[in-house]
PDB file of N, CA and C in Angstrom:
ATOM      1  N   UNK A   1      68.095 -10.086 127.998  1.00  0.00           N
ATOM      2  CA  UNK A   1      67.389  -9.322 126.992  1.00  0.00           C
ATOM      3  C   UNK A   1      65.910  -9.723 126.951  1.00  0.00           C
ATOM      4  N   UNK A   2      65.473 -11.116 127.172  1.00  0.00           N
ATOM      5  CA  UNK A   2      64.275 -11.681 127.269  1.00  0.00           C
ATOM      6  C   UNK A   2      63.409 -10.751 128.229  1.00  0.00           C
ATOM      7  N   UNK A   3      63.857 -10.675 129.540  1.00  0.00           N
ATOM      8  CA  UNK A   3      63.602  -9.487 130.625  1.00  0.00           C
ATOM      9  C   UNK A   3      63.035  -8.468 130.201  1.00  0.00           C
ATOM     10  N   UNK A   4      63.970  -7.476 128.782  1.00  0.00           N
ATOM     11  CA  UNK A   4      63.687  -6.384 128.780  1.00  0.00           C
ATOM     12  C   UNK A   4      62.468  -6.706 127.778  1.00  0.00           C
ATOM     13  N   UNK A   5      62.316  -6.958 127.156  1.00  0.00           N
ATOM     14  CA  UNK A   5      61.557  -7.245 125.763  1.00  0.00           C
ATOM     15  C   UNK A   5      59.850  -7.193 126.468  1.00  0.00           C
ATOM     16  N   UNK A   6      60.359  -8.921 127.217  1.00  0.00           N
ATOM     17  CA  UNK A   6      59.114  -9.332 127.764  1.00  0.00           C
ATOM     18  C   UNK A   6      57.987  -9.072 129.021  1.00  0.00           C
ATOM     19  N   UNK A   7      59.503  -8.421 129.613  1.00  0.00           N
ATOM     20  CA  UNK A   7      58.785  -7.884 131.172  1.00  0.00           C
ATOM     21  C   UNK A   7      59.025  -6.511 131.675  1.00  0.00           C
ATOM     22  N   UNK A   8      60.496  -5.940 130.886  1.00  0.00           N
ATOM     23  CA  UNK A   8      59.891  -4.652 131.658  1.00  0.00           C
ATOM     24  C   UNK A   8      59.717  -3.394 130.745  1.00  0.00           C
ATOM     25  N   UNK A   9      59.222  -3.870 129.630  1.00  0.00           N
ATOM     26  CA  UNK A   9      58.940  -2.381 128.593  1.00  0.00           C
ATOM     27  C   UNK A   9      57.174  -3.384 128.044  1.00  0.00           C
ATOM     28  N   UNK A  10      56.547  -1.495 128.203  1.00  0.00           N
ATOM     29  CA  UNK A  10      55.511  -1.867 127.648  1.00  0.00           C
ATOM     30  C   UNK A  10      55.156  -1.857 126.600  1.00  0.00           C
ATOM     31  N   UNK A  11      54.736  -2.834 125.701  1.00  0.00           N
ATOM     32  CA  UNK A  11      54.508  -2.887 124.005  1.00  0.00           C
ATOM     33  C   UNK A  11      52.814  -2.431 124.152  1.00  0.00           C
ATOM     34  N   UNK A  12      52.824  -1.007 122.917  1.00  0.00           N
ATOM     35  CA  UNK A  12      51.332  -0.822 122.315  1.00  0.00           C
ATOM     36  C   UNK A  12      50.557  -2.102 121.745  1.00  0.00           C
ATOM     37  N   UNK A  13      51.630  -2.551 120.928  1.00  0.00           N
ATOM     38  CA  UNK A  13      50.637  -4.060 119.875  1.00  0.00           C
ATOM     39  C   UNK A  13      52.072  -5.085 120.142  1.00  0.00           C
ATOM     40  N   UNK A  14      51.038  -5.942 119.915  1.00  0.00           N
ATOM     41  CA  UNK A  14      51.723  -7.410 120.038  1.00  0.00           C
ATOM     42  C   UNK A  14      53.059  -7.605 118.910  1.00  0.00           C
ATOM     43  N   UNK A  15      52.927  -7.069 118.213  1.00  0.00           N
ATOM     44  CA  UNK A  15      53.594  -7.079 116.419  1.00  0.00           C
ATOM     45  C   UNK A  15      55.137  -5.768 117.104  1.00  0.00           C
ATOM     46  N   UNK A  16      54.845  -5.176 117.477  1.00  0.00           N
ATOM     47  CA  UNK A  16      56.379  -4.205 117.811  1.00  0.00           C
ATOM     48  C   UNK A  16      57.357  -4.898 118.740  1.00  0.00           C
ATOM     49  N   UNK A  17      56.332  -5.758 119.645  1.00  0.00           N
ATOM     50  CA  UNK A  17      57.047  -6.720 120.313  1.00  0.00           C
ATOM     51  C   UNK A  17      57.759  -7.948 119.997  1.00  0.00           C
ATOM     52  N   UNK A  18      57.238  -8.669 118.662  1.00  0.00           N
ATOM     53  CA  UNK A  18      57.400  -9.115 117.726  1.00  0.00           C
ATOM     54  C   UNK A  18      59.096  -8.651 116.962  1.00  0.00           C
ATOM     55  N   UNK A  19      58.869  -7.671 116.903  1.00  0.00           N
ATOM     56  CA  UNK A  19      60.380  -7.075 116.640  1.00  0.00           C
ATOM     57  C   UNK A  19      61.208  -6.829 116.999  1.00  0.00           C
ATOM     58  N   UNK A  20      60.725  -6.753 118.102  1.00  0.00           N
ATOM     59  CA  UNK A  20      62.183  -6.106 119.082  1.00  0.00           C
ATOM     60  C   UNK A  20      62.829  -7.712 119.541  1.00  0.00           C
ATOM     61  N   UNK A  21      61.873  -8.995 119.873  1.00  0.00           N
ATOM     62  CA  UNK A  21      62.432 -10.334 119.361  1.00  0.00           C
ATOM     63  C   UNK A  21      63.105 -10.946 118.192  1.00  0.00           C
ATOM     64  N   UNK A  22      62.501 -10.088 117.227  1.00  0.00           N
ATOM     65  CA  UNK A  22      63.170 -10.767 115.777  1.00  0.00           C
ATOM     66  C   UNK A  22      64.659 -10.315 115.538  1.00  0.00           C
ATOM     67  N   UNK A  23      64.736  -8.842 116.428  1.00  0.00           N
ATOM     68  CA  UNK A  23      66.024  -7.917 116.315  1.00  0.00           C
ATOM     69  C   UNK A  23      67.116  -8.447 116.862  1.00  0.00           C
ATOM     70  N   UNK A  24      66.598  -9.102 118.303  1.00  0.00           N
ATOM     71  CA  UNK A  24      67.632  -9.395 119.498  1.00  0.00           C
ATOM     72  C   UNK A  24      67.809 -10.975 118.545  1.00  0.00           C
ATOM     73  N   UNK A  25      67.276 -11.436 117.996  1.00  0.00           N
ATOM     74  CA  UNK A  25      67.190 -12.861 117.917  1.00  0.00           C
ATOM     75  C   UNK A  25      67.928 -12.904 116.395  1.00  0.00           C
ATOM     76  N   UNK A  26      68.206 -12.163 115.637  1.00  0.00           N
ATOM     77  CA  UNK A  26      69.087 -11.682 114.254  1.00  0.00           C
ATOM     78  C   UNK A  26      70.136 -10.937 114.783  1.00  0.00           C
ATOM     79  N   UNK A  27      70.557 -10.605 115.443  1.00  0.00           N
ATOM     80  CA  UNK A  27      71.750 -10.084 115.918  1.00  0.00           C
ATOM     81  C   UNK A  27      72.525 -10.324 117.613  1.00  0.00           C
ATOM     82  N   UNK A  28      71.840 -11.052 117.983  1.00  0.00           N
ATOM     83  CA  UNK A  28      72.385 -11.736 119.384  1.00  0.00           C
ATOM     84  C   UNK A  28      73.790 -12.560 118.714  1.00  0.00           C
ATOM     85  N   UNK A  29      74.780 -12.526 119.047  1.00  0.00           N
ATOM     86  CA  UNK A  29      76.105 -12.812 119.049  1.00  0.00           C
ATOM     87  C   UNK A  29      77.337 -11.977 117.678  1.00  0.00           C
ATOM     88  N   UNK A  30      76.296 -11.385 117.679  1.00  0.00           N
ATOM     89  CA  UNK A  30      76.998 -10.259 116.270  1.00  0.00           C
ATOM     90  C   UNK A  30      77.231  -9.110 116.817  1.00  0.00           C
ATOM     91  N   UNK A  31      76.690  -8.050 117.594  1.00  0.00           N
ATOM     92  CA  UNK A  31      77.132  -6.938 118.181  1.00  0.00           C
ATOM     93  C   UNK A  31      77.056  -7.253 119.493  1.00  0.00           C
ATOM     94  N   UNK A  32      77.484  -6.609 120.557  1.00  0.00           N
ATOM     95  CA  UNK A  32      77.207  -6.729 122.069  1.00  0.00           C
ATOM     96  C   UNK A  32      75.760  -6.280 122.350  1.00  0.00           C
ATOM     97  N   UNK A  33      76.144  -6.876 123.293  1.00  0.00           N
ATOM     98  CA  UNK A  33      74.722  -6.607 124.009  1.00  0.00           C
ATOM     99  C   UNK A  33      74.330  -5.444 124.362  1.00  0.00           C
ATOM    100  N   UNK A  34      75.164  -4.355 124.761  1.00  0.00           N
ATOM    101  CA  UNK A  34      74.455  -3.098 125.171  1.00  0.00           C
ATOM    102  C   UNK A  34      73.909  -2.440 124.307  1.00  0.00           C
ATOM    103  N   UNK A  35      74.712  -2.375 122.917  1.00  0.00           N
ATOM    104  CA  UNK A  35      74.200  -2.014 121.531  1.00  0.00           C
ATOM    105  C   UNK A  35      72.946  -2.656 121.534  1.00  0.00           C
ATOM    106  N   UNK A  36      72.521  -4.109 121.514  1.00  0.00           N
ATOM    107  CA  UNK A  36      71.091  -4.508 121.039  1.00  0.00           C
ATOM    108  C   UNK A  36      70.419  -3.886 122.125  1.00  0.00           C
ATOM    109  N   UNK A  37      70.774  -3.881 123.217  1.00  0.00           N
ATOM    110  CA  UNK A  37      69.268  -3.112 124.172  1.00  0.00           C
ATOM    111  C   UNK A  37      69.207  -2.233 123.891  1.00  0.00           C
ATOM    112  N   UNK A  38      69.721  -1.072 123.456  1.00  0.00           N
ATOM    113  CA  UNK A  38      69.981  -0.147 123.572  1.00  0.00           C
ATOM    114  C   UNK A  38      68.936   0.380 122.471  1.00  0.00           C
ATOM    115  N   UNK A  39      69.249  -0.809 121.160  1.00  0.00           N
ATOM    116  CA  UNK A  39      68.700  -0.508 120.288  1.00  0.00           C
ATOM    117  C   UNK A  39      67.296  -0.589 120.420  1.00  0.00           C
ATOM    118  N   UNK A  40      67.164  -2.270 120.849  1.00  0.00           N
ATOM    119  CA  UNK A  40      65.797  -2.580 121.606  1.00  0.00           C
ATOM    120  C   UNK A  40      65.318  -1.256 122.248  1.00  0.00           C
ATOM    121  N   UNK A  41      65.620  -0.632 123.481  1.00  0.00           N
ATOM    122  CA  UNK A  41      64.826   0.544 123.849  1.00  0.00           C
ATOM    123  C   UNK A  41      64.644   1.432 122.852  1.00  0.00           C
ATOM    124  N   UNK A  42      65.628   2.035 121.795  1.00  0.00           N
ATOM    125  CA  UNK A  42      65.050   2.662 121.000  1.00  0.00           C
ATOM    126  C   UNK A  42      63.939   2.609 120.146  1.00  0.00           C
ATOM    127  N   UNK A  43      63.970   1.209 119.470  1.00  0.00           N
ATOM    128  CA  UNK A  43      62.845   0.863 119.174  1.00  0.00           C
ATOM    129  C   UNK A  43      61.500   1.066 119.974  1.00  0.00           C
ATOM    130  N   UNK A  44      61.355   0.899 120.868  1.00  0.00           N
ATOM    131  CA  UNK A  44      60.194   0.505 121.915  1.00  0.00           C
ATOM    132  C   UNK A  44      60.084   2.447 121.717  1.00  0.00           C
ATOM    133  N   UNK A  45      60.625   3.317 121.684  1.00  0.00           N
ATOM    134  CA  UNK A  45      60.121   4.806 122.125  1.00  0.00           C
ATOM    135  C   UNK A  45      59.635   5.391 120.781  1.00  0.00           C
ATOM    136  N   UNK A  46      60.311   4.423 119.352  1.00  0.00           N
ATOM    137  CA  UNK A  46      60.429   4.689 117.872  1.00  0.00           C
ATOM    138  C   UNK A  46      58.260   4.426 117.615  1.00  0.00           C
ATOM    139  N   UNK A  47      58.666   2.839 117.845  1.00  0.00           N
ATOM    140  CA  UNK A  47      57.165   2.086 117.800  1.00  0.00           C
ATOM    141  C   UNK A  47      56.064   3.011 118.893  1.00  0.00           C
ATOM    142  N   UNK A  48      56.160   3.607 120.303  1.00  0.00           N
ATOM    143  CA  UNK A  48      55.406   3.585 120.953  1.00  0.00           C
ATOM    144  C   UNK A  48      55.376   5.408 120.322  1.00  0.00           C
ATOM    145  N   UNK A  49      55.821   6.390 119.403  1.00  0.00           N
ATOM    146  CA  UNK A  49      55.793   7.397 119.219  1.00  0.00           C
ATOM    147  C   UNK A  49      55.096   7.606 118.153  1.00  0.00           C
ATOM    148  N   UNK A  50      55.659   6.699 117.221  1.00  0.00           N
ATOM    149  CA  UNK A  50      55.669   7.142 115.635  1.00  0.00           C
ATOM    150  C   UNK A  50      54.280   5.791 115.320  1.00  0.00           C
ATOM    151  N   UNK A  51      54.039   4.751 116.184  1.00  0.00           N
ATOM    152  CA  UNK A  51      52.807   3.513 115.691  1.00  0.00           C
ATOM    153  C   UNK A  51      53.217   3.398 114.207  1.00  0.00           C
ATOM    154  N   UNK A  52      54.327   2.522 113.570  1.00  0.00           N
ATOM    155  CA  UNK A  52      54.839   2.461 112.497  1.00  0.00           C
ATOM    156  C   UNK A  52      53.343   1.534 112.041  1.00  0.00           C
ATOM    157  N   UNK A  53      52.760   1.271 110.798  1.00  0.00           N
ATOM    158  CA  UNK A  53      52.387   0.219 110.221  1.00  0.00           C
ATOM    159  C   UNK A  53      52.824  -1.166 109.690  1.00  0.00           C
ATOM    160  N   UNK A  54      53.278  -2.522 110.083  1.00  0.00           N
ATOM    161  CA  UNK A  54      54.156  -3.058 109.772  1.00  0.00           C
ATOM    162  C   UNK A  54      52.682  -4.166 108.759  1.00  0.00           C
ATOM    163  N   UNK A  55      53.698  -4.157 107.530  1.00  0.00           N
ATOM    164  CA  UNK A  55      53.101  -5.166 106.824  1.00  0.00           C
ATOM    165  C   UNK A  55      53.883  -6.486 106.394  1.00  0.00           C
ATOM    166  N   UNK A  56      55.664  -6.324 107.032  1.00  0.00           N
ATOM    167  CA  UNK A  56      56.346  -7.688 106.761  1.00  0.00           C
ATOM    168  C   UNK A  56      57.349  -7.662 108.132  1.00  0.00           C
ATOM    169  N   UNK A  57      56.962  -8.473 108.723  1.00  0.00           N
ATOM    170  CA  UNK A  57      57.949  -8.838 109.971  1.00  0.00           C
ATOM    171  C   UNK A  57      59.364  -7.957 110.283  1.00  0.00           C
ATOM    172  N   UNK A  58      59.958  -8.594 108.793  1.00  0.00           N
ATOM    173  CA  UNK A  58      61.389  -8.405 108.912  1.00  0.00           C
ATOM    174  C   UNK A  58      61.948  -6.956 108.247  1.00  0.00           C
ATOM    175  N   UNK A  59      60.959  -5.683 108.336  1.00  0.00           N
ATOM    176  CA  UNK A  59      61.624  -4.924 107.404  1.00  0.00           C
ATOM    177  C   UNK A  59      61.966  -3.851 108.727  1.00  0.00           C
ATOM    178  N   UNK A  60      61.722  -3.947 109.565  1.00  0.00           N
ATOM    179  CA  UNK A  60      62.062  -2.739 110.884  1.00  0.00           C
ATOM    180  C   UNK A  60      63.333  -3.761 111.721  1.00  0.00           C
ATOM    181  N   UNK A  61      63.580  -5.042 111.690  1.00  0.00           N
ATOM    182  CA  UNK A  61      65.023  -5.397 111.939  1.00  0.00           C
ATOM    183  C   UNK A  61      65.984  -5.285 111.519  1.00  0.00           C
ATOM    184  N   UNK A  62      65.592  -5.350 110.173  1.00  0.00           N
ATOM    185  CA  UNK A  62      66.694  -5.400 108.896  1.00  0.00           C
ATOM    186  C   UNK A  62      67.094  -3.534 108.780  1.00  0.00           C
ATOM    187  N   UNK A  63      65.803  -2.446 109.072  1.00  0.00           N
ATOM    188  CA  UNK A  63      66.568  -1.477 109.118  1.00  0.00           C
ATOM    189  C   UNK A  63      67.136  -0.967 110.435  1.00  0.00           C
ATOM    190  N   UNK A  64      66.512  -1.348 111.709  1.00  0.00           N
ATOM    191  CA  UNK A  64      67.574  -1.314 113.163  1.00  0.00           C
ATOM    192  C   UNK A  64      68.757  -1.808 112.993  1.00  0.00           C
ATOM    193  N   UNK A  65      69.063  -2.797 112.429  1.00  0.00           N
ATOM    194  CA  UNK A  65      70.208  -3.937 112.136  1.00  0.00           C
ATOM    195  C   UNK A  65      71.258  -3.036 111.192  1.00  0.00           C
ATOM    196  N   UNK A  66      70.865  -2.127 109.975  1.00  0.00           N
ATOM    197  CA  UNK A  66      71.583  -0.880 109.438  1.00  0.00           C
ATOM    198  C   UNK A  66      71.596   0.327 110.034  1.00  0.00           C
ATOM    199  N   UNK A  67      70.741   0.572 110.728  1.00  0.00           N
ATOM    200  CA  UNK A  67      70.789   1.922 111.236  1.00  0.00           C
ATOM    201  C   UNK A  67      72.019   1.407 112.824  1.00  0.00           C
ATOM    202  N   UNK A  68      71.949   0.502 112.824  1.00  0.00           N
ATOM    203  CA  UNK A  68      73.271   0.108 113.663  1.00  0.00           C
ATOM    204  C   UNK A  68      74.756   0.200 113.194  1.00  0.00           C
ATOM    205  N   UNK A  69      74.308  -0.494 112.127  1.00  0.00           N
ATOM    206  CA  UNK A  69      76.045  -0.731 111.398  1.00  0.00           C
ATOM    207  C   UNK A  69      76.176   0.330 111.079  1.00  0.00           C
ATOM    208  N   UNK A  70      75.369   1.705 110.429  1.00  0.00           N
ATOM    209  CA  UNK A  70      75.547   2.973 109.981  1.00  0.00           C
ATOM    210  C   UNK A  70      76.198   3.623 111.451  1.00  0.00           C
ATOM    211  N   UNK A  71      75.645   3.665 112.397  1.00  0.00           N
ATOM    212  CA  UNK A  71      76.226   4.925 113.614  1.00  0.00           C
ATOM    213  C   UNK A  71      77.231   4.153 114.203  1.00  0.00           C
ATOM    214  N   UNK A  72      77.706   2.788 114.636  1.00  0.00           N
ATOM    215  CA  UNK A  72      78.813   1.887 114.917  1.00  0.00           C
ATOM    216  C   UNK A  72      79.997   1.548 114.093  1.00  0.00           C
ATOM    217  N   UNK A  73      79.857   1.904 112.982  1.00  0.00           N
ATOM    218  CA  UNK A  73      80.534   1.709 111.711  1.00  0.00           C
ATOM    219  C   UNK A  73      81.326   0.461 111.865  1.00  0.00           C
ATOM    220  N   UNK A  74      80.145  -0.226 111.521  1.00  0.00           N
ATOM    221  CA  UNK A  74      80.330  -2.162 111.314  1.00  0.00           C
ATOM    222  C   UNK A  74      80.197  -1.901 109.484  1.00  0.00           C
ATOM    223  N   UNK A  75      81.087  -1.978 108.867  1.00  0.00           N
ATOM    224  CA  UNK A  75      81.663  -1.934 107.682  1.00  0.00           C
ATOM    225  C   UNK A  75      80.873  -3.443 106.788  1.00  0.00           C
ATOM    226  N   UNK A  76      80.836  -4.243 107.449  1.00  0.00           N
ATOM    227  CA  UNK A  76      80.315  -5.481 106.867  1.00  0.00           C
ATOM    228  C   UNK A  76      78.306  -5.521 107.199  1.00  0.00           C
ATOM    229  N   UNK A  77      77.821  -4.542 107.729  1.00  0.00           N
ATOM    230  CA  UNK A  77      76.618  -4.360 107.485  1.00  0.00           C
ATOM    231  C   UNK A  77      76.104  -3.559 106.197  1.00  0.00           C
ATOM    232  N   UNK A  78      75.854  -4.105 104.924  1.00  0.00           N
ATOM    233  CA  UNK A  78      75.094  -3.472 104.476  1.00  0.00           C
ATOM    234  C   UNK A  78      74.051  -3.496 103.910  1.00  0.00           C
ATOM    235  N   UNK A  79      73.250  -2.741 102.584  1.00  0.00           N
ATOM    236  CA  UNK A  79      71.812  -3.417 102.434  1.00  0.00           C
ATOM    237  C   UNK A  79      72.254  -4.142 101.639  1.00  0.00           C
ATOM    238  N   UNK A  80      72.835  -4.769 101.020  1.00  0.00           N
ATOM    239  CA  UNK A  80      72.869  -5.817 100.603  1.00  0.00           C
ATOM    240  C   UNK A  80      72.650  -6.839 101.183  1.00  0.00           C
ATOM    241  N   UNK A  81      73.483  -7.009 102.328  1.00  0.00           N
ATOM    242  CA  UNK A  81      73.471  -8.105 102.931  1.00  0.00           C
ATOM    243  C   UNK A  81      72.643  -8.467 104.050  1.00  0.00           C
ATOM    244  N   UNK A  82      71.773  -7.415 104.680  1.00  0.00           N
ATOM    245  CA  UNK A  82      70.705  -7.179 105.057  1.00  0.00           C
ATOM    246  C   UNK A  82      69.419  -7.667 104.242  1.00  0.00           C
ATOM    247  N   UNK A  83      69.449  -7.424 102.435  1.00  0.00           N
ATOM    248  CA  UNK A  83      68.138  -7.703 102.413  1.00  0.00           C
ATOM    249  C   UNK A  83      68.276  -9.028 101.802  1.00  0.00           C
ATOM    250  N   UNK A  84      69.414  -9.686 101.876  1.00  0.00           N
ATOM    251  CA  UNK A  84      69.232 -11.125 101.577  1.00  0.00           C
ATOM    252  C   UNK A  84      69.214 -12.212 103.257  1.00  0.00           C
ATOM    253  N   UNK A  85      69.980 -11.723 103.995  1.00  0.00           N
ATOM    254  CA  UNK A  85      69.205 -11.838 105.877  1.00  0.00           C
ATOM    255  C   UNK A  85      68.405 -11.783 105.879  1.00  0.00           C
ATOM    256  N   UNK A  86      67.380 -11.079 105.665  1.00  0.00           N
ATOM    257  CA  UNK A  86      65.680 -10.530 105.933  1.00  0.00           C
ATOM    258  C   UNK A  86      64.700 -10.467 104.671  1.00  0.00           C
ATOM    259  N   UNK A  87      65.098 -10.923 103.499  1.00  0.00           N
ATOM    260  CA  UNK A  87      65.017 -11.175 102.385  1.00  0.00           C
ATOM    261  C   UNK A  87      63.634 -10.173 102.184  1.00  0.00           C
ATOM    262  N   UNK A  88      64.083  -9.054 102.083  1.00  0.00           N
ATOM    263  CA  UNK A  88      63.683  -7.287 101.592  1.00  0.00           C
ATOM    264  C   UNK A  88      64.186  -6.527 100.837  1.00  0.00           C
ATOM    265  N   UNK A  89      63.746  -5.800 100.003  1.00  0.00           N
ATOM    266  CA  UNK A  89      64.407  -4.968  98.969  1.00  0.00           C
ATOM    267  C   UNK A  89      65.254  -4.121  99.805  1.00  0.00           C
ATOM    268  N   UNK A  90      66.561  -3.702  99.122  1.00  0.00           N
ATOM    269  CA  UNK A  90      67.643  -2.908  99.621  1.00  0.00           C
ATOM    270  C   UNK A  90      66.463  -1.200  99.936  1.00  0.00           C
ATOM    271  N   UNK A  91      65.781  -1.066  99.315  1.00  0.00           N
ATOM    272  CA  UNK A  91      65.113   0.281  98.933  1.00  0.00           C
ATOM    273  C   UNK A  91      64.358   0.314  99.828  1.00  0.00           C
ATOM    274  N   UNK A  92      63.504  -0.984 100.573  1.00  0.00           N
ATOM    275  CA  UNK A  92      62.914  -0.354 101.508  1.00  0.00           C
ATOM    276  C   UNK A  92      63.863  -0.184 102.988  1.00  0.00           C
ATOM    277  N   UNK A  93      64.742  -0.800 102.855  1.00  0.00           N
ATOM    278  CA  UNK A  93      65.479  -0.641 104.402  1.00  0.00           C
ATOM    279  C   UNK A  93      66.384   0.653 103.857  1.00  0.00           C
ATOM    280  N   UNK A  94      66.405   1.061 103.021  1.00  0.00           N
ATOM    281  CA  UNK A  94      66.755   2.430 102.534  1.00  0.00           C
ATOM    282  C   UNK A  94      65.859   3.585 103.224  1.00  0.00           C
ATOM    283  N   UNK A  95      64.666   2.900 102.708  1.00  0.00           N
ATOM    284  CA  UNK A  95      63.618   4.463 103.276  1.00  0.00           C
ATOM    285  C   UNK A  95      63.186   4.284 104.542  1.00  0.00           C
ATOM    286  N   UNK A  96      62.788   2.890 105.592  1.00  0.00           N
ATOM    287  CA  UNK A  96      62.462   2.857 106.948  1.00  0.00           C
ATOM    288  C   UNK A  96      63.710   3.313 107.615  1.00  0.00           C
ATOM    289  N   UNK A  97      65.352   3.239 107.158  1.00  0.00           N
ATOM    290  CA  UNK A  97      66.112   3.390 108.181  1.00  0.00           C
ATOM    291  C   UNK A  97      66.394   4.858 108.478  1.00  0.00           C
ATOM    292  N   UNK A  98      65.777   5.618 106.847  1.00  0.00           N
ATOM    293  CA  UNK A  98      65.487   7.181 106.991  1.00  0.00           C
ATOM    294  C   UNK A  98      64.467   7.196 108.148  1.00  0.00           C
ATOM    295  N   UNK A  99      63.660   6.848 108.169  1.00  0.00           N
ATOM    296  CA  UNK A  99      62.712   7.124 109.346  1.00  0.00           C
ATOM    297  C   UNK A  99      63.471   7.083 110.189  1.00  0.00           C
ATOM    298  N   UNK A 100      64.076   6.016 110.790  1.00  0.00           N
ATOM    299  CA  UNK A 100      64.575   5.819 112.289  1.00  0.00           C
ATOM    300  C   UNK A 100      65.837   6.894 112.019  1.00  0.00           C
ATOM    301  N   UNK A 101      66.807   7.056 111.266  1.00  0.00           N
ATOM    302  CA  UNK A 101      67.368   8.591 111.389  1.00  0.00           C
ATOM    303  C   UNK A 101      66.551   9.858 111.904  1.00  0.00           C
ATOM    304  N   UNK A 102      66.004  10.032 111.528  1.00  0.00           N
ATOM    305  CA  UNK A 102      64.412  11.291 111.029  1.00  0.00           C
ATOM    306  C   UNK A 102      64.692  11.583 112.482  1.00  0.00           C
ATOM    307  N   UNK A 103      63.735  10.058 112.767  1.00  0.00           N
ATOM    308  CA  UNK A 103      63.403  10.040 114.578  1.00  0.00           C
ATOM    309  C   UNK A 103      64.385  10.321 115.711  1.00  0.00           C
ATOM    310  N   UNK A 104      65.716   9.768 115.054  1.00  0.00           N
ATOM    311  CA  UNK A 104      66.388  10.106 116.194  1.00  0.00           C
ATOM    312  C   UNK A 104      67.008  11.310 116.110  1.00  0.00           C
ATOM    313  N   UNK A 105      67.533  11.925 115.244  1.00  0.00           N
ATOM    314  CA  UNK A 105      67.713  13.675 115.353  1.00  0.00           C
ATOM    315  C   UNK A 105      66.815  13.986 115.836  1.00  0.00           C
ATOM    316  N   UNK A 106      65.124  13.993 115.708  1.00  0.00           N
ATOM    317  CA  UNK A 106      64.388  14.743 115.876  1.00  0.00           C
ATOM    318  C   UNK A 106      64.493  14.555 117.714  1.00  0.00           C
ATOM    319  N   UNK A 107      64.651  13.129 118.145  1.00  0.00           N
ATOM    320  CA  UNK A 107      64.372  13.130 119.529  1.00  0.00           C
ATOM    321  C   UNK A 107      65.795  13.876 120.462  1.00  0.00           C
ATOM    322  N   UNK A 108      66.715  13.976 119.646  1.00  0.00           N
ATOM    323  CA  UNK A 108      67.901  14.569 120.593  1.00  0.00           C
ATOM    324  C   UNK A 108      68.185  16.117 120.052  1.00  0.00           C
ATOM    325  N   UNK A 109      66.927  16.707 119.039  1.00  0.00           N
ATOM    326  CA  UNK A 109      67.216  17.928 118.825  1.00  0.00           C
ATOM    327  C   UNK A 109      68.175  18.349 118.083  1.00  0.00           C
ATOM    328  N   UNK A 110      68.774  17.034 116.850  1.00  0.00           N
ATOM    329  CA  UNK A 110      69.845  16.757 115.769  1.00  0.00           C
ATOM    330  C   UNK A 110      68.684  16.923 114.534  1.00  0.00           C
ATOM    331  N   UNK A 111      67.798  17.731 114.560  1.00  0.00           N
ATOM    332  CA  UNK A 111      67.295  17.264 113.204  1.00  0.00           C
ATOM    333  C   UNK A 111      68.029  18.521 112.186  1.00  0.00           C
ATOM    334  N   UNK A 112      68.098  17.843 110.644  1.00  0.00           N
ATOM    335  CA  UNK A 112      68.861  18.702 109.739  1.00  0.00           C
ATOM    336  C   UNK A 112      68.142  20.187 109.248  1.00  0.00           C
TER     337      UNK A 112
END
């Protein structure tokens, strides 16, 4: 995963890259691995499309990390327990993980 992060996807800013480490590195032995790259690449097309503004590290892991357990239906992910992991209000990984929904209908032509 180090590979993909570090060497073969290109990060706009130093800080998205930043995340896609904090992601793999908060959920490395909790879901498989194809799920985190997977997610990891999503991220990388999310960040390199949309140039999110990040003003706290942990609030775009904590909502990859739900917007996971939401489409995998990992039952023991929720914001609760997410925003005491990443210690963030339930409300904002409420409204960023709408974004990353938003984004991904919109990119597979699922939008509502």
């Amino acid at each position: 995963m180090k590979e993909l992060i570090e060497d073969e996807l290109n990060w706009e800013s130093p800080l998205y890259q930043l995340i896609a480490r904090l992601f793999v590195d908060n959920t490395a032995g909790t879901y498989e691995w194809d799920i985190i790259g997977a997610t990891v690449c999503f991220w990388h097309m999310y960040a390199h499309k949309t140039k999110p503004n990040i003003k706290k590290a942990g609030v775009f892991p904590a909502a990859l990390e739900y917007f996971v357990g939401q489409a995998y239906g990992f039952e023991f992910v929720t914001r609760s327990y997410l925003s005491e992991k990443y210690d963030i209000s339930e409300g904002t990984i409420t409204q960023r993980t709408r974004q990353l929904i938003e984004f991904a209908e919109e990119s597979t032509g699922r939008a509502r």
